[in-house]
Protein backbone atom coordinates (compact mmCIF):
# COMPACT_ATOMS: atom_id res chain seq x y z
CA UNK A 1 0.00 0.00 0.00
CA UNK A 2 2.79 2.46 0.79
CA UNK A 3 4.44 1.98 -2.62
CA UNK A 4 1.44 2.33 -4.19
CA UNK A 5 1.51 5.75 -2.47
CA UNK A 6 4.58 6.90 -3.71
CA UNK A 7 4.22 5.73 -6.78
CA UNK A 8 0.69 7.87 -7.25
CA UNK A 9 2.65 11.17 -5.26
CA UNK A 10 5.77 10.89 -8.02
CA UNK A 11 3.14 10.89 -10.98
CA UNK A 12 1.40 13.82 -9.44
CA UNK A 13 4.53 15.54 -9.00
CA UNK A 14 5.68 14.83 -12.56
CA UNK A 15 1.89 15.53 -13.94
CA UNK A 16 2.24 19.28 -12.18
CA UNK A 17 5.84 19.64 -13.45
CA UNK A 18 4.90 19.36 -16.84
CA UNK A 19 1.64 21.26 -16.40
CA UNK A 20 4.24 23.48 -15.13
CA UNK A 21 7.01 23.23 -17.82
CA UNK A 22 4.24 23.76 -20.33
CA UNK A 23 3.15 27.12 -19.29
CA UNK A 24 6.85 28.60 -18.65
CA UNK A 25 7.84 27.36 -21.80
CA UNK A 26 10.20 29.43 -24.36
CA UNK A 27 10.28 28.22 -28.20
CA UNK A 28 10.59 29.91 -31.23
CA UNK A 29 7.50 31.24 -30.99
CA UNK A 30 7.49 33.02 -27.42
CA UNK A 31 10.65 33.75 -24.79
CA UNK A 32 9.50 33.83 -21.14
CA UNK A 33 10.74 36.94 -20.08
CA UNK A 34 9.59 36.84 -16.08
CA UNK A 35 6.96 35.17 -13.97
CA UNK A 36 5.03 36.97 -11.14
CA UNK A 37 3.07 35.27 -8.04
CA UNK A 38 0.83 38.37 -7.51
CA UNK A 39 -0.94 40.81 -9.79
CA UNK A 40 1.24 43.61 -7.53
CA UNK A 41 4.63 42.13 -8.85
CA UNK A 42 2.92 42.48 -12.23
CA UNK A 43 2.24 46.21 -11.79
CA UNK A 44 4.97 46.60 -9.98
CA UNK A 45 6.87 46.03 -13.48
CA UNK A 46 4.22 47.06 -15.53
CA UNK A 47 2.69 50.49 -13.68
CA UNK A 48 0.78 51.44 -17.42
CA UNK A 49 -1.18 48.43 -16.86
CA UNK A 50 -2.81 49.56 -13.41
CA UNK A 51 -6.14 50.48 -14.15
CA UNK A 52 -6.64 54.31 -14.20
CA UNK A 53 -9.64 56.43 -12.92
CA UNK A 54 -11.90 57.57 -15.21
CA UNK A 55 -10.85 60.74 -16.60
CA UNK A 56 -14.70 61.88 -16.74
CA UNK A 57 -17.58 61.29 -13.95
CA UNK A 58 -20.70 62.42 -14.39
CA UNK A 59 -22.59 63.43 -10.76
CA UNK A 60 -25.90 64.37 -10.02
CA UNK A 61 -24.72 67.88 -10.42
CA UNK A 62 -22.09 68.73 -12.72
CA UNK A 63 -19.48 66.35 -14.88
CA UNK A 64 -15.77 66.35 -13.66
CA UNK A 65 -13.09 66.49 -15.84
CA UNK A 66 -9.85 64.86 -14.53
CA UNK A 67 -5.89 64.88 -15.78
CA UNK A 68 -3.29 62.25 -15.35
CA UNK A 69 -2.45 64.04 -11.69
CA UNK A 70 -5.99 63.35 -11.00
CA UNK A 71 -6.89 67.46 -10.73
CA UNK A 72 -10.11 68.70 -11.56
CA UNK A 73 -9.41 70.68 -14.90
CA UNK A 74 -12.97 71.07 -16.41
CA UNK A 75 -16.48 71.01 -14.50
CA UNK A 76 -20.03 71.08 -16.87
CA UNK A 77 -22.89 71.65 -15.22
CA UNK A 78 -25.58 68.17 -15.12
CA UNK A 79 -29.05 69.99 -16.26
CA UNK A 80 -31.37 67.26 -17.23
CA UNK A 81 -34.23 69.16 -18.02
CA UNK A 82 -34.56 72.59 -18.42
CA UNK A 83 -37.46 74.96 -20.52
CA UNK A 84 -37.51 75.12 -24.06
CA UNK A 85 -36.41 78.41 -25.43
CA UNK A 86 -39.48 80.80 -27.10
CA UNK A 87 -36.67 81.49 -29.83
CA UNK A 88 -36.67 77.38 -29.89
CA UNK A 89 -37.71 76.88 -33.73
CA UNK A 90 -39.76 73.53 -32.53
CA UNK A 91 -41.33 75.73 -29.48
CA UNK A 92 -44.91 75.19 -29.31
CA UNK A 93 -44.72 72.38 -31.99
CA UNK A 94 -45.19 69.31 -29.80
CA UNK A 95 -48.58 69.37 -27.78
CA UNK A 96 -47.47 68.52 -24.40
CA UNK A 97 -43.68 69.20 -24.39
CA UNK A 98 -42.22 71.53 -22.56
CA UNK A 99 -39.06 70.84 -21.71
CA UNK A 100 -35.86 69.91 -23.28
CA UNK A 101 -34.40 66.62 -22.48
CA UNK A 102 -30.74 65.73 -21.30
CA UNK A 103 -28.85 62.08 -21.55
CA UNK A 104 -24.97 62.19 -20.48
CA UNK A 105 -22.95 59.54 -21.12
CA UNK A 106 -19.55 58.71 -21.09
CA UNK A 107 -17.90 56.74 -24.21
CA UNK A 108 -15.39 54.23 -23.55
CA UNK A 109 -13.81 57.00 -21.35
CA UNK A 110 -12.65 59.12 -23.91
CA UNK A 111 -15.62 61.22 -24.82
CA UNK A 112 -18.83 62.92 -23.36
CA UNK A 113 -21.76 62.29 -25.11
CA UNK A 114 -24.60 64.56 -24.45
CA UNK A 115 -28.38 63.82 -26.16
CA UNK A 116 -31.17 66.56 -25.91
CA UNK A 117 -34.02 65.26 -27.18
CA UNK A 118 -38.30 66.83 -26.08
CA UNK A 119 -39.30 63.91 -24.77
CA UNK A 120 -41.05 60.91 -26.13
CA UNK A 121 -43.83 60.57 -28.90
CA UNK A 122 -44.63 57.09 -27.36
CA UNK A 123 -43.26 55.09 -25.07
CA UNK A 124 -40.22 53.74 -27.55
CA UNK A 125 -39.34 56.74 -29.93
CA UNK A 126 -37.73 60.67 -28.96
CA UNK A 127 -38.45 63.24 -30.18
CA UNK A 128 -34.83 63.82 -31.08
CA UNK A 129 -33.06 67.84 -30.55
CA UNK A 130 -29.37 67.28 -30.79
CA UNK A 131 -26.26 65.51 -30.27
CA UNK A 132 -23.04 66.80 -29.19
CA UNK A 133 -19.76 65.41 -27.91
CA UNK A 134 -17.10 66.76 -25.36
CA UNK A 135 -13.52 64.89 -25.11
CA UNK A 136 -12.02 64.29 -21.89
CA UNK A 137 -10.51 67.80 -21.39
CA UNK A 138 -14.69 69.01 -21.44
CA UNK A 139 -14.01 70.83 -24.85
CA UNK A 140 -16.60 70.73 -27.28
CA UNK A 141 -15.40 68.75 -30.42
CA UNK A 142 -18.15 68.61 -32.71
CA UNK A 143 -22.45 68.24 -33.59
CA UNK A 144 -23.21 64.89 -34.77
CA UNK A 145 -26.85 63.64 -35.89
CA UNK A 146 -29.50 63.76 -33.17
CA UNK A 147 -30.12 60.15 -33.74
CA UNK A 148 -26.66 58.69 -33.74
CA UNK A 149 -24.54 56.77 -31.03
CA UNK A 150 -20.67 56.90 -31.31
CA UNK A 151 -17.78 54.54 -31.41
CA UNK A 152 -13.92 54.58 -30.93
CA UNK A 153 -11.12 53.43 -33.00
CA UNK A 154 -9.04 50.71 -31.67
CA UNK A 155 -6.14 53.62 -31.24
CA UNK A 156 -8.85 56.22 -30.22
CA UNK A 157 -7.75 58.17 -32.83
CA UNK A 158 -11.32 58.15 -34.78
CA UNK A 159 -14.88 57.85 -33.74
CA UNK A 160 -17.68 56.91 -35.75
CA UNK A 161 -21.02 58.78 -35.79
CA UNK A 162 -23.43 56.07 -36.66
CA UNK A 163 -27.85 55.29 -36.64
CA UNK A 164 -28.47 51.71 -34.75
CA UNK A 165 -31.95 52.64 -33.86
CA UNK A 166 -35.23 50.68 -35.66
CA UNK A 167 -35.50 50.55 -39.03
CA UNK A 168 -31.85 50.86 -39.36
CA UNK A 169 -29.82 52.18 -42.51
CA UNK A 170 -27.98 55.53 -43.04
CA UNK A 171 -23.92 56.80 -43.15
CA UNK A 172 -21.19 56.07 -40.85
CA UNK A 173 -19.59 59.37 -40.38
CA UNK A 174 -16.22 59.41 -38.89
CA UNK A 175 -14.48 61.90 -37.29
CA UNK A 176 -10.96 62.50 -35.79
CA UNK A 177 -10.62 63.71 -32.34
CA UNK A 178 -10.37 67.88 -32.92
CA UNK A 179 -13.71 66.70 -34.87
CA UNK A 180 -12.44 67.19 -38.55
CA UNK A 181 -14.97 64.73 -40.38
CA UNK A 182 -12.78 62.48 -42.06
CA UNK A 183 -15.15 60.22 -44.17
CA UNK A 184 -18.98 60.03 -44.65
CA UNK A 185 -18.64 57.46 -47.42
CA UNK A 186 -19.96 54.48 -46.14
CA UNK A 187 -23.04 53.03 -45.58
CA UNK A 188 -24.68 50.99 -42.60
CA UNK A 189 -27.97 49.24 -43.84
CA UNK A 190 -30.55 47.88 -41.76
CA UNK A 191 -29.61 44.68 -39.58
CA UNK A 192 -26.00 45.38 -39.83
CA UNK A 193 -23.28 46.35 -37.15
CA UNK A 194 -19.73 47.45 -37.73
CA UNK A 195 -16.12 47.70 -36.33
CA UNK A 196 -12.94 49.41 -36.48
CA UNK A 197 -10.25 47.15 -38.17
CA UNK A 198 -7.08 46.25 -35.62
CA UNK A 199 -5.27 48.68 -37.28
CA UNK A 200 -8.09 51.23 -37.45
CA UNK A 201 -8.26 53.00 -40.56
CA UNK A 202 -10.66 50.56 -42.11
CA UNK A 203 -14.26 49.37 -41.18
CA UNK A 204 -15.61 45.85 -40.83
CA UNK A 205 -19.01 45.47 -41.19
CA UNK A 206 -21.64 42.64 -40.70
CA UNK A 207 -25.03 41.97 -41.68
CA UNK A 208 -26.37 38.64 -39.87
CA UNK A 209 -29.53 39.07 -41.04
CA UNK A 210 -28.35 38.14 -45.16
CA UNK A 211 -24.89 36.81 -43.91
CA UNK A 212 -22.61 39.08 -45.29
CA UNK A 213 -19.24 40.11 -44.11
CA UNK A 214 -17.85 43.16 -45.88
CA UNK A 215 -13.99 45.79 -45.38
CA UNK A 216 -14.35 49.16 -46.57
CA UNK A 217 -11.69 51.95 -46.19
CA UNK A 218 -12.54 55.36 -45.36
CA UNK A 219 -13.11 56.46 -48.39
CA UNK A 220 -15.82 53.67 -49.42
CA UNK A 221 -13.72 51.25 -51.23
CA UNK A 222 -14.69 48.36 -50.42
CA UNK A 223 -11.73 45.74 -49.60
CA UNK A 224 -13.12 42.33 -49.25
CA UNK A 225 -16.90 41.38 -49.21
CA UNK A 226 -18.23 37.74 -48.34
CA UNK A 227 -21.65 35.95 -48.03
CA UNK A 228 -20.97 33.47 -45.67
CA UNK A 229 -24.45 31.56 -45.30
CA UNK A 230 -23.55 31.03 -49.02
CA UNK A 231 -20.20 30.25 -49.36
CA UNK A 232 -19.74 28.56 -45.67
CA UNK A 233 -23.49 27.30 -44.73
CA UNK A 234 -22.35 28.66 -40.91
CA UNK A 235 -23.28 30.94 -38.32
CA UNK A 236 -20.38 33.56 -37.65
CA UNK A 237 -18.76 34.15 -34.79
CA UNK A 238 -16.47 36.92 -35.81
CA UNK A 239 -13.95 38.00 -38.31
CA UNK A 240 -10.56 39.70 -38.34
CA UNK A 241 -8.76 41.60 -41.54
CA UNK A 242 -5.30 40.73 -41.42
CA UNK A 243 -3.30 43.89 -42.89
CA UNK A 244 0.07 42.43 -43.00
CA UNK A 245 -1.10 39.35 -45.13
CA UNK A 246 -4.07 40.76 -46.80
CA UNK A 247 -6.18 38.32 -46.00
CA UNK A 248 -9.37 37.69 -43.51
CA UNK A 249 -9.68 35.21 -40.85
CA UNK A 250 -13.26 34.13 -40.17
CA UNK A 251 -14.58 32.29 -37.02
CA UNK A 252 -17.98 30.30 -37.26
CA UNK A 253 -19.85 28.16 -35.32
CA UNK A 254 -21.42 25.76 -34.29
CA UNK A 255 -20.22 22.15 -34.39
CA UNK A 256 -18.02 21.90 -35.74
CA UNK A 257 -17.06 24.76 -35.04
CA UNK A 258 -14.29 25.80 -37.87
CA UNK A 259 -11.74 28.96 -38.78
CA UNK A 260 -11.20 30.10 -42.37
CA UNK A 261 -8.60 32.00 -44.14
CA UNK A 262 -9.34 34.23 -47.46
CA UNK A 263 -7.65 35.97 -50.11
CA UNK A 264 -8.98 40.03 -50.69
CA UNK A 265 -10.57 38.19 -53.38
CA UNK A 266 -12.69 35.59 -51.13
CA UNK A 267 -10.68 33.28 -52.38
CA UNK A 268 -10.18 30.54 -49.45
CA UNK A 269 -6.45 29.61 -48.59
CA UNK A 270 -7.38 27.02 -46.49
CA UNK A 271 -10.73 25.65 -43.77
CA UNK A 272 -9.63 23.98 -40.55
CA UNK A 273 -11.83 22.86 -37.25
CA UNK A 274 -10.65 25.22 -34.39
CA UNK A 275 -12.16 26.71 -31.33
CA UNK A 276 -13.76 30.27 -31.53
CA UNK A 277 -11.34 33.14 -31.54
CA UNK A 278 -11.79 35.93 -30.30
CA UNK A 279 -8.52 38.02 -31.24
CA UNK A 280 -5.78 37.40 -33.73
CA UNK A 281 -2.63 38.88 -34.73
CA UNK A 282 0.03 38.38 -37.10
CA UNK A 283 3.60 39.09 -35.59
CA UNK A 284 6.63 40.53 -37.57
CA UNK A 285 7.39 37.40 -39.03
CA UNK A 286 4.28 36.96 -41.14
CA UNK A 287 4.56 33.67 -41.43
CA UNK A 288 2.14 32.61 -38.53
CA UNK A 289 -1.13 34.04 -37.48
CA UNK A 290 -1.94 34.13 -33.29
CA UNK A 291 -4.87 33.35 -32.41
CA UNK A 292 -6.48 33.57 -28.77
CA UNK A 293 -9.35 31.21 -28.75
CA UNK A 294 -11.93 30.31 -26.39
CA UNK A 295 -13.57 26.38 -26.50
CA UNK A 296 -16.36 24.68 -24.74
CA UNK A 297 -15.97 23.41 -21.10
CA UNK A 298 -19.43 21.65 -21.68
CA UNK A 299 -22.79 21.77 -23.91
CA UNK A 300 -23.09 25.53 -22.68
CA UNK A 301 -19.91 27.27 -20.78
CA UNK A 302 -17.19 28.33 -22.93
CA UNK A 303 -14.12 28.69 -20.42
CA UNK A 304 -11.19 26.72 -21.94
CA UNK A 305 -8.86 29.88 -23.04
CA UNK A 306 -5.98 29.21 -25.00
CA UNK A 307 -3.21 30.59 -27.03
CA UNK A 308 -2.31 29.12 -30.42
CA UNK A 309 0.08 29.50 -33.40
CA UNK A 310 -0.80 28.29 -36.89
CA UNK A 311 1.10 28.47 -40.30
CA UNK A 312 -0.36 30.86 -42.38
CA UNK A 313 -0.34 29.61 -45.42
CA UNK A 314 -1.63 26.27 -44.51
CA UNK A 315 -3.32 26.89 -41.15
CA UNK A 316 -1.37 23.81 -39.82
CA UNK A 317 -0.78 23.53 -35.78
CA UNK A 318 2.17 24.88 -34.58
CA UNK A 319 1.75 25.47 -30.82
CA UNK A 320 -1.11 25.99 -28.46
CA UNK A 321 -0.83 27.14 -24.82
CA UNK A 322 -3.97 27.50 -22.18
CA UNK A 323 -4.03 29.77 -19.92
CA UNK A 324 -6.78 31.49 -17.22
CA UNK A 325 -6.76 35.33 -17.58
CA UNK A 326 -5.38 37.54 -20.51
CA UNK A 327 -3.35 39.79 -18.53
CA UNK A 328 -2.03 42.13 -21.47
CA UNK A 329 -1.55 41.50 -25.30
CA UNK A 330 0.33 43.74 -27.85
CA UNK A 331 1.65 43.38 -30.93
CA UNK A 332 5.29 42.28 -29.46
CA UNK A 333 4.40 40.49 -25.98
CA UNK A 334 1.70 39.25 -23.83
CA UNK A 335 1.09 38.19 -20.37
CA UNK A 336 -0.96 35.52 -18.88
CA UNK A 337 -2.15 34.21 -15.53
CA UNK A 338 -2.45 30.43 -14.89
CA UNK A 339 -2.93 28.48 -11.90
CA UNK A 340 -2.25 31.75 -9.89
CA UNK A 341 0.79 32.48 -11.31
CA UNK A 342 1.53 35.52 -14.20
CA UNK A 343 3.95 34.67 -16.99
CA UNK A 344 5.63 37.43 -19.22
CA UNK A 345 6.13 36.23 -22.85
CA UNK A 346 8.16 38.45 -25.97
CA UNK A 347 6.49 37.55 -29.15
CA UNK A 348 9.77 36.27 -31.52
């Protein structure tokens, strides 16, 4: 019985020092640069990754404008209702209305958003006034249409001015951040939703309802353009334009679920089964695409996280790693948490 014992404690020890071995491990792919036991160490090394305050609160009474020191450097006051004007050009118009209507909101804390509508004709539609946005020094940087919602560029650099209300349909404008309208050459019809590209300057754009997939530039050319009920007979799951190889990646479900790679010209490279991913970049070398991918635990929790490398011209397997948390990932280095320990890694 007691050699039976040691025998199961030295396969437990060898089964954690592999587990082990496996997550600190350097190839040509990644080069463990450190390992941390406590998110502390981690910021200790890596202070730009502490969380910062928001650089804009909005109170009951006013909005707050913060710097990097954390000094008030801007105030606005909060008014959420206040009298329409007699010199109001719609004053009088709507039976009922009397006031003008105030929504605040903060965009991915970079920009203050602030809606005036007169109130509601029914219960589900406003009576739309205007839209303007503030960035986070509480300057006015430009009117956008009453109806639209907003959203940042991967560098915050842009932000698009965009309709995603019922019936759907009208022109993404997009903006820089001193609000110089850059482009207003695109289109969003009804059903579809949009993104910035990784590298930001382009727009990705997907209509689930007809299963289409589409990459414009700026300017309205369009780049690549796919019909993926068609061509695939899948649901997606997302899609990533790859800049450096001109191609796209596209994720689908469900089983099996399955990752394909495409020229500009929808040509396909190559089809593979693989696990849903949810980010993907293509290091300096080119030659390999990195993929973080997410898989199924059981029939309905999707948990298993991992980090893989494929060939990009094949989509052949050429590492995989799982980890817990995604502590950081750039271009040139990521780091990871597993089994309560944080591991550094420099992209080769």
């Amino acid at each position: 019985m007691k050699q039976k014992l040691i025998v199961f404690f030295l396969a437990m020890v060898s089964a954690f020092f592999a587990m082990s071995q496996d997550t600190a491990v350097t190839n040509e792919y990644f080069r463990l640069l450190r390992t941390y036991n406590t998110i502390d160490e981690v910021y200790q090394a890596h202070p730009e990754l502490i969380p910062a305050p928001p650089k804009i609160v909005i109170n009951d009474e006013e909005v707050l404008f913060y710097n990097d020191n954390r000094e008030v450097i801007s105030r606005m006051p909060v008014k959420r209702e206040v009298e329409i004007p007699k010199d109001d050009p719609n004053y009088g118009k709507f039976s009922g209305q009397i006031k003008i209507h105030r929504n605040y909101k903060v965009i991915d804390g970079a920009l203050l958003m602030i809606w005036e509508s007169y109130g509601f004709w029914d219960e589900g539609h406003v009576i739309a006034k205007s839209a303007k946005v503030f960035n986070d020094q509480g300057e006015f940087v430009t009117h956008i249409k009453s109806t639209h919602g907003i959203k940042l560029s991967s560098d915050s650099k842009y932000f698009a001015s965009f309709y995603s209300g019922e019936g759907g349909g009208d022109t993404i404008f997009i903006f820089n951040f001193s609000g110089d309208l850059v482009s207003d050459k695109c289109f969003l019809s009804k059903n579809s939703t949009f993104e910035f590209s990784d590298n930001a300057n382009l727009l990705q754009i997907w209509n689930g309802y007809v299963g289409t997939i589409e990459v414009y530039n700026f300017y309205g050319k369009s780049i690549f353009e796919l019909n993926y009920h068609k061509r695939l007979n899948k649901s997606l799951f997302n899609f990533y334009y790859l800049s450096d190889i001109n191609g796209v990646l596209v994720s689908t479900y469900p089983d099996p679920e399955k990752v394909f790679l495409f020229t500009e010209d929808s040509n396909l490279i190559w089809a593979k089964e693989m696990k849903r991913t949810f980010m993907c970049k293509v290091p300096q070398k080119k030659d390999v695409i990195i993929l973080l991918t997410i898989g199924k635990l059981n029939e309905n929790q999707y948990q298993q996280k991992s980090i893989e490398v494929i060939k990009a011209s094949d989509g052949s397997n050429l590492f995989d790693m799982n980890y817990d948390e995604m502590m950081f990932f750039e271009d040139n280095s990521f780091i990871i948490k597993r089994m309560e320990e944080y591991y550094e890694y420099k992209i080769n």
